[in-house]
C-alpha atoms as a PDB file:
ATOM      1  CA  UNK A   1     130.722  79.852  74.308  1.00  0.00           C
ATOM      2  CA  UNK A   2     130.414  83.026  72.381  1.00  0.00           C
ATOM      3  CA  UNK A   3     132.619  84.426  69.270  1.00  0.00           C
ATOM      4  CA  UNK A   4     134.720  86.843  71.235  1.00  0.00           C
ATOM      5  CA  UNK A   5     135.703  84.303  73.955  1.00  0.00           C
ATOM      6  CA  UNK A   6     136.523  81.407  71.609  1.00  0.00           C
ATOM      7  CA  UNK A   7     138.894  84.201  69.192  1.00  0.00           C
ATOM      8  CA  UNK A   8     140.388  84.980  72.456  1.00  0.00           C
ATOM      9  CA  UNK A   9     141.837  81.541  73.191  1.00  0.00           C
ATOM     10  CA  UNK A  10     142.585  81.151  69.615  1.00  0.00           C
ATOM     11  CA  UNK A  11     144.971  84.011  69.735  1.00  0.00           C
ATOM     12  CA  UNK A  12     146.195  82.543  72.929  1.00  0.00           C
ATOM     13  CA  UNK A  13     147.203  79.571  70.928  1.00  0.00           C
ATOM     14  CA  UNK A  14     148.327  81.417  67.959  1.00  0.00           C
ATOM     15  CA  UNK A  15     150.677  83.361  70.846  1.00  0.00           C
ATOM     16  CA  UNK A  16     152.017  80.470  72.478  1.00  0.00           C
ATOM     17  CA  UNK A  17     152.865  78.467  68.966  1.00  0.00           C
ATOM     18  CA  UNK A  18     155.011  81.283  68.370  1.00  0.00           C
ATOM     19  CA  UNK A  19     156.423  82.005  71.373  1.00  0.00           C
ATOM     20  CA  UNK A  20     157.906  78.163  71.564  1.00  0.00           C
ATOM     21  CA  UNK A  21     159.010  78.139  67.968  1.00  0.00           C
ATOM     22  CA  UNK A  22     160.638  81.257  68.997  1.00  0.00           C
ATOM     23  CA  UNK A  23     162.527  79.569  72.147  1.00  0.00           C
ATOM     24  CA  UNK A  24     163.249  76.139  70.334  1.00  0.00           C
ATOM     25  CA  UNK A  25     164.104  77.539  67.226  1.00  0.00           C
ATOM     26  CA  UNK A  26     166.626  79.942  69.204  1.00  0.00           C
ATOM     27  CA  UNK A  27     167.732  76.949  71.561  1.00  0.00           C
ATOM     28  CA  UNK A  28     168.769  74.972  68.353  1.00  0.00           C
ATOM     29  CA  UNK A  29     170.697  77.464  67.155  1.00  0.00           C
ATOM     30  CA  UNK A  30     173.000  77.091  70.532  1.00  0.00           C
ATOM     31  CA  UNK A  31     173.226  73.571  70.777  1.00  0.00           C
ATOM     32  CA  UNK A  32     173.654  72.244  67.141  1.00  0.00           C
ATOM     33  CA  UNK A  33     177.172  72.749  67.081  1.00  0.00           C
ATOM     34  CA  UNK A  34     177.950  71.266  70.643  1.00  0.00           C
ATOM     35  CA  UNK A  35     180.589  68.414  70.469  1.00  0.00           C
ATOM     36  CA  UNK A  36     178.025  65.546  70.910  1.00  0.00           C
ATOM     37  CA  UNK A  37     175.630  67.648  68.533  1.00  0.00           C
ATOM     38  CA  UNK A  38     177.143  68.036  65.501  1.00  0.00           C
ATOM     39  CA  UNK A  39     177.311  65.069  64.085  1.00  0.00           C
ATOM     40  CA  UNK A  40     173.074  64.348  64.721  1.00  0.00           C
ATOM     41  CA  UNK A  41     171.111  66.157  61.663  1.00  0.00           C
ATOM     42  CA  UNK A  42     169.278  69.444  63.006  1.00  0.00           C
ATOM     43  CA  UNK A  43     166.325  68.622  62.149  1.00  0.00           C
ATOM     44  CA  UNK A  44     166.658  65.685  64.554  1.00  0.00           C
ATOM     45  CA  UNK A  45     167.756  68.139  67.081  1.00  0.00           C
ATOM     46  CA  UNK A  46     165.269  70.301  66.633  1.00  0.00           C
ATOM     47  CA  UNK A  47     162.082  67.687  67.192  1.00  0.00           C
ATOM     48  CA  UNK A  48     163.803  66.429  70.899  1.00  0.00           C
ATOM     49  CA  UNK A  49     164.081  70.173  71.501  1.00  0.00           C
ATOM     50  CA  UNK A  50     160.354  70.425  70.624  1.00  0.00           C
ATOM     51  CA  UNK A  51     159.489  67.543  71.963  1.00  0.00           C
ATOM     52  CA  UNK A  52     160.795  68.754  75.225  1.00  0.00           C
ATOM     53  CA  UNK A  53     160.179  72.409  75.527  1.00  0.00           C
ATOM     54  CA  UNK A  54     156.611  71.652  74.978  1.00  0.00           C
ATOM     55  CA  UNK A  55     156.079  69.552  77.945  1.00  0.00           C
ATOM     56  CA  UNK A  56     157.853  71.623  80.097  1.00  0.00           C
ATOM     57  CA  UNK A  57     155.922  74.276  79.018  1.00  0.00           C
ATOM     58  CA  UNK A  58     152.725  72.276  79.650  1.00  0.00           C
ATOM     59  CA  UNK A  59     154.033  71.472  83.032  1.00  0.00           C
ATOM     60  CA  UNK A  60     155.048  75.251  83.731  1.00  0.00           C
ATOM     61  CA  UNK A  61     151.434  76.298  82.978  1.00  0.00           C
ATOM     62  CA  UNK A  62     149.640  73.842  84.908  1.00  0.00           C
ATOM     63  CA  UNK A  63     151.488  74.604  88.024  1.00  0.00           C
ATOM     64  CA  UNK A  64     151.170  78.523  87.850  1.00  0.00           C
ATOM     65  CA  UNK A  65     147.537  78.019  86.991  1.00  0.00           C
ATOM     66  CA  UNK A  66     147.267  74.945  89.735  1.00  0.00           C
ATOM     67  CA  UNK A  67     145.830  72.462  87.351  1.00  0.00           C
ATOM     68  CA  UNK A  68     146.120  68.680  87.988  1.00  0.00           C
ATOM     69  CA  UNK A  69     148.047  67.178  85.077  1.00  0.00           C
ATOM     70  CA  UNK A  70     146.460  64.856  83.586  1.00  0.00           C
ATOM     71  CA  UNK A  71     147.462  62.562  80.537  1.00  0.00           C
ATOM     72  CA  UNK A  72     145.484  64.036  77.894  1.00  0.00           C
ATOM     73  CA  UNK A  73     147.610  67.772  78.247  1.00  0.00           C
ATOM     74  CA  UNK A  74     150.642  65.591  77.765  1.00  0.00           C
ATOM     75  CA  UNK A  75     149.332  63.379  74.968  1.00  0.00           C
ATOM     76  CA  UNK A  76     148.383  67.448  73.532  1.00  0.00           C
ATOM     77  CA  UNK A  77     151.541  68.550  74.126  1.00  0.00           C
ATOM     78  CA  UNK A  78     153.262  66.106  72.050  1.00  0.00           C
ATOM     79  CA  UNK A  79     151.408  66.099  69.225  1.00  0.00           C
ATOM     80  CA  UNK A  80     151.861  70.083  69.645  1.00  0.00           C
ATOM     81  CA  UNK A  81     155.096  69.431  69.715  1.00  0.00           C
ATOM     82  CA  UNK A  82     155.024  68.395  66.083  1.00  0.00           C
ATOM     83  CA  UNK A  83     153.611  71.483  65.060  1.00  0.00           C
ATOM     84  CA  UNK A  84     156.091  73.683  66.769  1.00  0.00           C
ATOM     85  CA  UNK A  85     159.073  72.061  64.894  1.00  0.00           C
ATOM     86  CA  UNK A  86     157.464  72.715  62.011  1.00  0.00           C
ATOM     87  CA  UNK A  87     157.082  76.032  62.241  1.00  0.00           C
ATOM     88  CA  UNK A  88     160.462  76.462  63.882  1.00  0.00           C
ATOM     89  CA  UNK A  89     162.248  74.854  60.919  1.00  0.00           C
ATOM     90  CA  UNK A  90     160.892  77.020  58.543  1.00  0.00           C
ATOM     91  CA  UNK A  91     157.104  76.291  58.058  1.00  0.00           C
ATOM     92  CA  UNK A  92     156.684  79.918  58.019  1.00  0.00           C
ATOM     93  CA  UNK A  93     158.092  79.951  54.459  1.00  0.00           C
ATOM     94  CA  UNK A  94     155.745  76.584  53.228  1.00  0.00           C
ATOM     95  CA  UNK A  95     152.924  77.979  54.667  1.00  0.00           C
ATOM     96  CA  UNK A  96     153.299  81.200  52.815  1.00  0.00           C
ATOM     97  CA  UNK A  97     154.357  79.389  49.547  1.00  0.00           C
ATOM     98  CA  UNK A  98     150.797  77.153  49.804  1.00  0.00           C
ATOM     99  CA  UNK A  99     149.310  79.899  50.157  1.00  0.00           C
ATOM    100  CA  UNK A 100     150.213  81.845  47.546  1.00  0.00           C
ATOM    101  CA  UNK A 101     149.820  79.365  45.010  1.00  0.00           C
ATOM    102  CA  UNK A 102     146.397  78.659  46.385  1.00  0.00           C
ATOM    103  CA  UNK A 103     145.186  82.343  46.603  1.00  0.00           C
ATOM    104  CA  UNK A 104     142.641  83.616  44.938  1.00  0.00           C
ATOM    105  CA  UNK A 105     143.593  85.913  41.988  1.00  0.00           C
ATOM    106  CA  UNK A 106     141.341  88.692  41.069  1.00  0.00           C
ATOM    107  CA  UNK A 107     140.647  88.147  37.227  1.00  0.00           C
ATOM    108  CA  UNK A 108     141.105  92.274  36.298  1.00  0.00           C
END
């Protein structure tokens, strides 16, 4: 596999991480205050949400592209499930805090 193949499917995943912390992120901020809803924290709400928009989505992809499902893209799926709540509950703003207190600082 050569550099410029492997960067493009690592921009595909890049994409598609956003893309569903987009959706769930927006999704939670519909549902949280339904009448069986609000009492359950967000955050809970927001990992089912996860949880479940990324298997659909695994399931949406692997009958456009006409791929057999098999149980390692849904064992994948959940654990990028994980990932996707983080970022859609803010991880954006860790992530940027780490790295700004672990970035190098030019000594000038």
């Amino acid at each position: 596999m050569n550099m410029e193949l492997m960067m493009q499917y690592v921009t595909y995943g890049l994409m598609a991480l956003g893309a569903l912390s987009f959706l769930v992120a927006v999704i939670v901020q519909v549902i949280k205050e339904l009448p069986g809803l609000n009492k359950i924290p967000t955050s809970i709400v927001a990992l089912v949400v996860s949880v479940i928009v990324c298997q659909l989505a695994v399931v949406i992809v692997c009958q456009c592209l006409k791929i057999v499902i098999v149980w390692y893209y849904v064992t994948a799926a959940f654990i990028a499930a994980f990932v996707v709540y983080v970022i859609a509950t803010g991880g954006w703003e860790r992530a940027a805090e780490i790295w700004s207190r672990t970035k190098y600082k030019n000594s000038k």
